[in-house]
Protein backbone atom coordinates (compact mmCIF):
# COMPACT_ATOMS: atom_id res chain seq x y z
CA UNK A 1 -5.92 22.12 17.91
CA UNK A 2 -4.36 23.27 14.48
CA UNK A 3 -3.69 26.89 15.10
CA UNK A 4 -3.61 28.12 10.93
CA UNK A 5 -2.90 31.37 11.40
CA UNK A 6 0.33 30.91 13.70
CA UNK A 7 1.79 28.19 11.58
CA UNK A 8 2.07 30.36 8.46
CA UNK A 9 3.51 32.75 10.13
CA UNK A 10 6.14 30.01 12.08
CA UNK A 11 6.59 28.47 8.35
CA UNK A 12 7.27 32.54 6.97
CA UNK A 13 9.75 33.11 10.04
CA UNK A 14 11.62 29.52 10.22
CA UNK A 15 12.05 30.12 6.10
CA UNK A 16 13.77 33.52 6.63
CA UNK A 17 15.80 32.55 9.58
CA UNK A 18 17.29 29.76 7.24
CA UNK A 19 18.19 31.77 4.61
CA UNK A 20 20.22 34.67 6.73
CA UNK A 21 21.92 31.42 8.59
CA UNK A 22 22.81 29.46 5.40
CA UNK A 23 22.54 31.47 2.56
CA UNK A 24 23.44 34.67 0.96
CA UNK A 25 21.13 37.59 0.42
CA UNK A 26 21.29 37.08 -3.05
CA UNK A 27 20.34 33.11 -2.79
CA UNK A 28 17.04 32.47 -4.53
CA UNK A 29 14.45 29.64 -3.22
CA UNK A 30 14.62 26.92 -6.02
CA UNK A 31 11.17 25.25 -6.19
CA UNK A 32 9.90 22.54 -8.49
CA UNK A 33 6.04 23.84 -9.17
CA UNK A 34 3.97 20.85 -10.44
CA UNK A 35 0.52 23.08 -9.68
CA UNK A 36 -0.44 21.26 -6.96
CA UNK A 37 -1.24 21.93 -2.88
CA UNK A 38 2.30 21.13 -1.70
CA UNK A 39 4.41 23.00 -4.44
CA UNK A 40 1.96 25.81 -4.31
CA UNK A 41 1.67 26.25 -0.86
CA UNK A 42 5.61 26.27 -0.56
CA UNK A 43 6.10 28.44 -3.12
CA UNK A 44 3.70 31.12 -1.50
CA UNK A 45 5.30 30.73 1.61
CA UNK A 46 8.26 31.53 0.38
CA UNK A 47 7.44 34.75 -1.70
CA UNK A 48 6.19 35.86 2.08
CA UNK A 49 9.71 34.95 3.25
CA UNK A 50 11.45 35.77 0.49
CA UNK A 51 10.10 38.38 -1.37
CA UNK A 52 9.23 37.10 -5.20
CA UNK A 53 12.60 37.96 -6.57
CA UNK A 54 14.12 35.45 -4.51
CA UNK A 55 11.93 32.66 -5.47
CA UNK A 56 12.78 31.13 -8.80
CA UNK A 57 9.93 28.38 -10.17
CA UNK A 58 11.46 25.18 -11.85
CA UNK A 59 8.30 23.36 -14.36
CA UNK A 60 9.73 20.18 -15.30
CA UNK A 61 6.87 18.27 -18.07
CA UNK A 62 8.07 15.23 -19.06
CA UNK A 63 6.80 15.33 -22.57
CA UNK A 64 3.41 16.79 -22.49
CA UNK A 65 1.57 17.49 -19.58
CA UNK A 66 -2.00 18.19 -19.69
CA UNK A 67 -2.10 20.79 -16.46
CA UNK A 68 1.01 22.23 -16.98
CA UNK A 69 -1.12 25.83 -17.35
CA UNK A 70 -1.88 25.49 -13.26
CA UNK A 71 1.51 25.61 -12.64
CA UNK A 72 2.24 28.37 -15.12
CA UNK A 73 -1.09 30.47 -13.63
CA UNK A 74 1.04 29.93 -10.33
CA UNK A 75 3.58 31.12 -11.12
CA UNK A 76 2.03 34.34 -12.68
CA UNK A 77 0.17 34.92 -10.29
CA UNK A 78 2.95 34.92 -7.75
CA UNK A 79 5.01 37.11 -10.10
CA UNK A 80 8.05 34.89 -9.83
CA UNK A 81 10.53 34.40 -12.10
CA UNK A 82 10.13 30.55 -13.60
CA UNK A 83 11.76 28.20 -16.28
CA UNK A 84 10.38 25.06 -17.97
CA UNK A 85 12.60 22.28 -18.85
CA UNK A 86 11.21 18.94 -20.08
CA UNK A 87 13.02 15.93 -18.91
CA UNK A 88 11.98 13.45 -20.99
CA UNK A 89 14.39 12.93 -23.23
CA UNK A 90 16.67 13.07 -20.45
CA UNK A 91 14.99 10.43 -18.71
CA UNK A 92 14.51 8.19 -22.36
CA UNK A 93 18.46 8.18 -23.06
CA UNK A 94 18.92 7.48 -19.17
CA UNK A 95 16.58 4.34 -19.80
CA UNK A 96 18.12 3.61 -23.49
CA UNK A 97 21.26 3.74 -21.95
CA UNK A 98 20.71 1.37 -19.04
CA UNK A 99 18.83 -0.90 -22.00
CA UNK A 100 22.18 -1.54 -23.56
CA UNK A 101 23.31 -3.50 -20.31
CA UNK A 102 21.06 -6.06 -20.91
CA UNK A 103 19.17 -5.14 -17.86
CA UNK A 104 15.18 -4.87 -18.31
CA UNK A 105 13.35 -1.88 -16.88
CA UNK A 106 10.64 -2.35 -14.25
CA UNK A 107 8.04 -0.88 -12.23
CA UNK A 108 10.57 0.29 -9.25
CA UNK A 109 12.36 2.00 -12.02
CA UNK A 110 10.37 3.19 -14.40
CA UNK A 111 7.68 5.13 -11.58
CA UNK A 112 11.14 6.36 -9.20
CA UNK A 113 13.54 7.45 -12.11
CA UNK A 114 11.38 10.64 -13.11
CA UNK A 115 11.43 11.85 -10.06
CA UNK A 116 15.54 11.37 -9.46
CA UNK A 117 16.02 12.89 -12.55
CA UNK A 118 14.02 15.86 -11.45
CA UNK A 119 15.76 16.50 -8.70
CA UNK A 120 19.25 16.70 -10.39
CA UNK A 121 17.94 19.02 -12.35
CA UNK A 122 16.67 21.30 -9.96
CA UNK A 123 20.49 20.74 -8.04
CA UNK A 124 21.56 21.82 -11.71
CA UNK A 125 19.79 24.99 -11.33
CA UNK A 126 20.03 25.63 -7.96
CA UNK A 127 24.21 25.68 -8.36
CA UNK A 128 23.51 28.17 -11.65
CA UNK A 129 21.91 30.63 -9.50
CA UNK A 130 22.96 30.52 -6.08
CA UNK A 131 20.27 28.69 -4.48
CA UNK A 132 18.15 26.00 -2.07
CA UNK A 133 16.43 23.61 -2.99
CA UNK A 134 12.92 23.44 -1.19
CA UNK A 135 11.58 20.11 -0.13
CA UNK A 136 7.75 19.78 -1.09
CA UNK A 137 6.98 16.98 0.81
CA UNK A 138 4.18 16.72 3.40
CA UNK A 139 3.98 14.73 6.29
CA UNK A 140 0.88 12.59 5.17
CA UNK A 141 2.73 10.95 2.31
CA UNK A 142 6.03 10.85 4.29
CA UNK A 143 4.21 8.31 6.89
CA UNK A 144 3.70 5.82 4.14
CA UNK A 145 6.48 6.54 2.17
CA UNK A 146 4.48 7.98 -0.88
CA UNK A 147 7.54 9.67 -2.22
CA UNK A 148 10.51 8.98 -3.88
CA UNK A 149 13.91 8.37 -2.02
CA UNK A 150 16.45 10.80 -3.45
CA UNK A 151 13.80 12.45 -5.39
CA UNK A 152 10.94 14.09 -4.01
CA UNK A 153 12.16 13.38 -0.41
CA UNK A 154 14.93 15.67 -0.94
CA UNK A 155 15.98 19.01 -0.70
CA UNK A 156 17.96 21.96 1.55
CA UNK A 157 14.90 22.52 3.87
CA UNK A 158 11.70 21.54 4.36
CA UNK A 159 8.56 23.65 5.40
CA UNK A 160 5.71 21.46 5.52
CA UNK A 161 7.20 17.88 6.48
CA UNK A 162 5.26 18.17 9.88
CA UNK A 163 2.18 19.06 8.68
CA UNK A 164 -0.59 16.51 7.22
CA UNK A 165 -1.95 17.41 3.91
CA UNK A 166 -4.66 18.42 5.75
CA UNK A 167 -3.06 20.90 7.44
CA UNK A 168 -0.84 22.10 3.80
CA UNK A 169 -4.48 23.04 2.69
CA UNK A 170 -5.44 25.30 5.64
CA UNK A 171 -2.06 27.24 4.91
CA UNK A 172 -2.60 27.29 1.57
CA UNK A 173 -6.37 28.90 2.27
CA UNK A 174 -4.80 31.00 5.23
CA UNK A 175 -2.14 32.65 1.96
CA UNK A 176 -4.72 33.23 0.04
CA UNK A 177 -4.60 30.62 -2.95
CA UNK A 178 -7.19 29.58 -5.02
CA UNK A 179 -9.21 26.47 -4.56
CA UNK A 180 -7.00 25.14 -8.12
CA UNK A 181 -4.08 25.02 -6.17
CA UNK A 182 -4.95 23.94 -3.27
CA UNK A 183 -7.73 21.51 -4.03
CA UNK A 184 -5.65 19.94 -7.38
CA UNK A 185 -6.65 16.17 -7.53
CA UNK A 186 -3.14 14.86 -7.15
CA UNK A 187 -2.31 12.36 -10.23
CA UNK A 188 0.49 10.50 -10.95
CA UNK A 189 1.89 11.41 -14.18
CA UNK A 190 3.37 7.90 -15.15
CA UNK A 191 -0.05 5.74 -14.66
CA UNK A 192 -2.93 8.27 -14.24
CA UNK A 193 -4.15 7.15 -10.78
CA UNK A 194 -4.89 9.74 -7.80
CA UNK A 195 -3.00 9.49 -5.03
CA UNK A 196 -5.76 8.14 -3.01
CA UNK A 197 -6.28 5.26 -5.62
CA UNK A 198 -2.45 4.58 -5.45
CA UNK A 199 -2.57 4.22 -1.30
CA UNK A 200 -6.14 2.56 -1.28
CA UNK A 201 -7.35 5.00 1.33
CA UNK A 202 -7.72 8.78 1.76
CA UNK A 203 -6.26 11.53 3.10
CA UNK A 204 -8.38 12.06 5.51
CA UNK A 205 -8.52 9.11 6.65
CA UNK A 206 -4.78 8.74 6.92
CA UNK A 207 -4.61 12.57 8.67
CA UNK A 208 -6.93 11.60 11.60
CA UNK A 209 -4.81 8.47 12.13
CA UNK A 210 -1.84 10.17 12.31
CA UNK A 211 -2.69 13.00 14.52
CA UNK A 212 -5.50 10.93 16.11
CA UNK A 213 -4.84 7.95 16.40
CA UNK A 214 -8.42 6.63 15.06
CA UNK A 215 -8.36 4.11 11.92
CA UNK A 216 -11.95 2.70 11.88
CA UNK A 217 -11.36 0.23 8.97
CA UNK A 218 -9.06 -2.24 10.54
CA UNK A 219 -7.99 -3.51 7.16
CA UNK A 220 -6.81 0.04 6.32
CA UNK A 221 -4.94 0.66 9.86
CA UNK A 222 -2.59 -2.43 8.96
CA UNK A 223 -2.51 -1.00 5.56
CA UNK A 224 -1.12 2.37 7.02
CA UNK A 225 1.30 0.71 9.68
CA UNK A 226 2.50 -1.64 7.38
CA UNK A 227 3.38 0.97 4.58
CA UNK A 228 4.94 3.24 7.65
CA UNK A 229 7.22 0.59 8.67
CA UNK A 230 8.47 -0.62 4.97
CA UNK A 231 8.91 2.89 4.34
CA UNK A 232 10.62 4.77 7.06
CA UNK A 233 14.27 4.16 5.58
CA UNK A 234 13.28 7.34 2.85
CA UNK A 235 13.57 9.72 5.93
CA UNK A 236 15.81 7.87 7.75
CA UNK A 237 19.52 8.80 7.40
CA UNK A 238 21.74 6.90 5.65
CA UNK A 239 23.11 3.85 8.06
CA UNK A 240 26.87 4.25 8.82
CA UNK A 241 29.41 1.08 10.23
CA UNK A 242 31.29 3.17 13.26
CA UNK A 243 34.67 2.38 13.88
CA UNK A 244 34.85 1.10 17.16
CA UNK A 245 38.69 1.61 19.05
């Protein structure tokens, strides 16, 4: 049974313990805030850690994004410091560049390149001001590898990779956050689908099979183990040939 109350404060405590091991008491918690359940719910974890004045939020549009005001009322409402910087004209002369080859840009590209880019630029800021970078990821999207390797599966540490985005939620309710933040419809900037319509299946659904067991819809449960098995090389580290004598 999901005990809310004692993960938060086993998230608060494991966050703190890795800053005064690895860190400075100056170092700041560098967090990309998109507005939604993950980035929110690490970024309040982290104030409790933390303290607000060592949590710095990092809103990254890429041109214009419609709900870009969640993550500023976030971040407000936090009282964290927090920059904006747009990457898409980053992320155009990346692809203009690459154009130039010859080489044609596809779907791989095109929907995994934003979120690369990102991530450099939250190492960018990180080394400006002495930080971390938090990883936002969850476990739910981990399992069937709904994230971007060397993007959004990266980062220094990594509060809520073993917890399903059910679970996120309860924290999130358990600190306090408003339904916006925690109950965000997550959409993919690049084609406009939810999450859910991306995977073919929901969350919950997904959650009780992972911590379950229990897929009902046997087309589904392949669906799942099949996009667990493709995917597991995202968490995995990186394969290494050992010398041998």
């Amino acid at each position: 049974m999901f005990d809310v109350k004692k993960t938060k404060q086993q998230i608060v405590e494991w966050i703190a313990a890795y800053f005064q091991d690895n860190a400075s008491p100056e170092t700041k918690a560098v967090i990309g805030i998109s507005g939604g359940k993950d980035s929110s719910v690490v970024t309040a974890l982290c104030v409790a850690a933390l303290g607000k004045s060592r949590v710095l939020g990092v809103l990254m549009p890429q041109g214009d994004q419609h709900d870009i005001a969640v993550s500023y009322d976030l971040c407000n409402i936090l009282d964290i410091p927090h920059v904006e910087i747009n990457v898409k004209e980053p992320i155009q002369s990346l692809y203009d560049e690459i154009a130039k080859t010859g080489l044609e840009l596809n779907d791989i590209a095109f929907f995994n390149t934003p979120a690369r880019v990102r991530m450099t630029a939250l190492y960018a800021v990180s080394g400006m001001v002495n930080g971390r970078v938090a990883n936002t990821s969850n476990l739910s999207e981990d399992w069937v590898g709904y994230a971007t390797k060397f993007g959004d599966t990266t980062g220094d540490f990594s509060p809520l990779s073993s917890l399903t985005v059910t679970e996120v939620k309860a924290i999130g309710k358990e600190l306090g956050l408003a339904e916006k933040f925690i109950d965000k419809v997550p959409i993919d900037g690049l084609c406009g689908k939810t999450d859910e319509e991306n995977l073919g299946f929901s969350y919950a659904v997904l959650d009780r099979y992972i911590r379950e067991g229990i897929c009902e819809d046997s087309d589904v449960k392949k669906k799942i183990d099949k996009l667990h098995k493709m995917n597991i090389h995202k968490l995995s580290a990186m394969p290494m040939f050992r010398l041998i004598g």
